[in-house]
Protein backbone atom coordinates (compact mmCIF):
# COMPACT_ATOMS: atom_id res chain seq x y z
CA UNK A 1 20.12 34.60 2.15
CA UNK A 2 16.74 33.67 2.47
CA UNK A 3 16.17 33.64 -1.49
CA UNK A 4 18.98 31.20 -1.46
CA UNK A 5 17.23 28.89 1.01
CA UNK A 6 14.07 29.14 -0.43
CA UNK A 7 15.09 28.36 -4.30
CA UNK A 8 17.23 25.11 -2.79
CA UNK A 9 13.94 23.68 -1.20
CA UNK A 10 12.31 24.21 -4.33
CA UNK A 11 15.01 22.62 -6.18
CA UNK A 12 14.50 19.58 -3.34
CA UNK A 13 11.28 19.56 -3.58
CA UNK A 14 11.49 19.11 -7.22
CA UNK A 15 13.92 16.66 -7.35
CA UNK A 16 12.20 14.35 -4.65
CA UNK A 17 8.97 14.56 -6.82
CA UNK A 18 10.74 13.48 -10.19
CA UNK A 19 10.52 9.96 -10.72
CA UNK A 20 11.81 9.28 -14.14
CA UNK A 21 14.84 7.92 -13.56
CA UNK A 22 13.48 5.33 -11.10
CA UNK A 23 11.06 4.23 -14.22
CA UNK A 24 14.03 3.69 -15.95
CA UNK A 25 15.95 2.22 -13.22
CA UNK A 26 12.76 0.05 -13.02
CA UNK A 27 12.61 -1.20 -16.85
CA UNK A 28 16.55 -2.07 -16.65
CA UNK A 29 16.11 -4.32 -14.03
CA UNK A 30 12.86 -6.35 -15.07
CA UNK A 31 14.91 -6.38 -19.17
CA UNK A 32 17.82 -8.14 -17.05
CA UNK A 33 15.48 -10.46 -15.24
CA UNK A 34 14.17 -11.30 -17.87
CA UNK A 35 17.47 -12.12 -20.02
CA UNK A 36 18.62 -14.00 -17.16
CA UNK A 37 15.53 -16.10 -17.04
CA UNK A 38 15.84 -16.59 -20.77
CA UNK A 39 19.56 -17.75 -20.86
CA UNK A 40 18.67 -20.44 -17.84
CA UNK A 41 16.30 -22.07 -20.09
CA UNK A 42 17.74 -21.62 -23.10
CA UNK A 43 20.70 -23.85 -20.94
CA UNK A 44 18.59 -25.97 -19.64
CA UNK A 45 16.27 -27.22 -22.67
CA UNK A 46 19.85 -27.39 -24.51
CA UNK A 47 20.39 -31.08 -22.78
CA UNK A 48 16.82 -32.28 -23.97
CA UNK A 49 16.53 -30.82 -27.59
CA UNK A 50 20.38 -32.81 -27.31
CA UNK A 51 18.56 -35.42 -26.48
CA UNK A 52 15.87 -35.13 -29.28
CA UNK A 53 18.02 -34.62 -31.70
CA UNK A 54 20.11 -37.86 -31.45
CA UNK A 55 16.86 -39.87 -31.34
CA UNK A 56 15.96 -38.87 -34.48
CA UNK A 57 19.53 -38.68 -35.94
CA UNK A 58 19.65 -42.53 -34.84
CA UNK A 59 15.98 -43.58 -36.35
CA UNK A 60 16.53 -41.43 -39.02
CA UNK A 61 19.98 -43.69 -39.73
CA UNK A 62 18.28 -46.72 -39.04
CA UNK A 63 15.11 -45.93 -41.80
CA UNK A 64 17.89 -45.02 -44.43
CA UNK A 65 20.01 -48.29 -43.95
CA UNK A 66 16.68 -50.24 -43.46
CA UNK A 67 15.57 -48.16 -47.35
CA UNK A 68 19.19 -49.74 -49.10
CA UNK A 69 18.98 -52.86 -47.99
């Protein structure tokens, strides 16, 4: 009985020491912090590139009718 005991606190012991999982644990969390970060400003620069985009759309538009005429 004692044999028992004393391989399950090794076994314990050894699992409580083990710490790769939490390193992965670790890396899956700061990979979905950062892919959260990355989608806010992907949503957030989408108004100004918007933005940029139909400024120079509308000069662009204005230089070729201003070229024909």
């Amino acid at each position: 009985m004692q044999k028992l005991f004393g391989e399950f606190g090794a076994l314990l012991s050894a699992f409580l020491r083990e710490d790769e999982g939490q390193d992965l644990i670790e890396y899956t969390l700061l990979l979905a912090f950062v892919a959260l970060a990355s989608a806010t400003m992907f949503i957030r620069a989408g108004g100004s590139i918007k933005s940029i985009w139909t400024t120079t759309n509308s000069q662009l538009a204005a230089a070729a009718a201003s070229a024909t005429s």
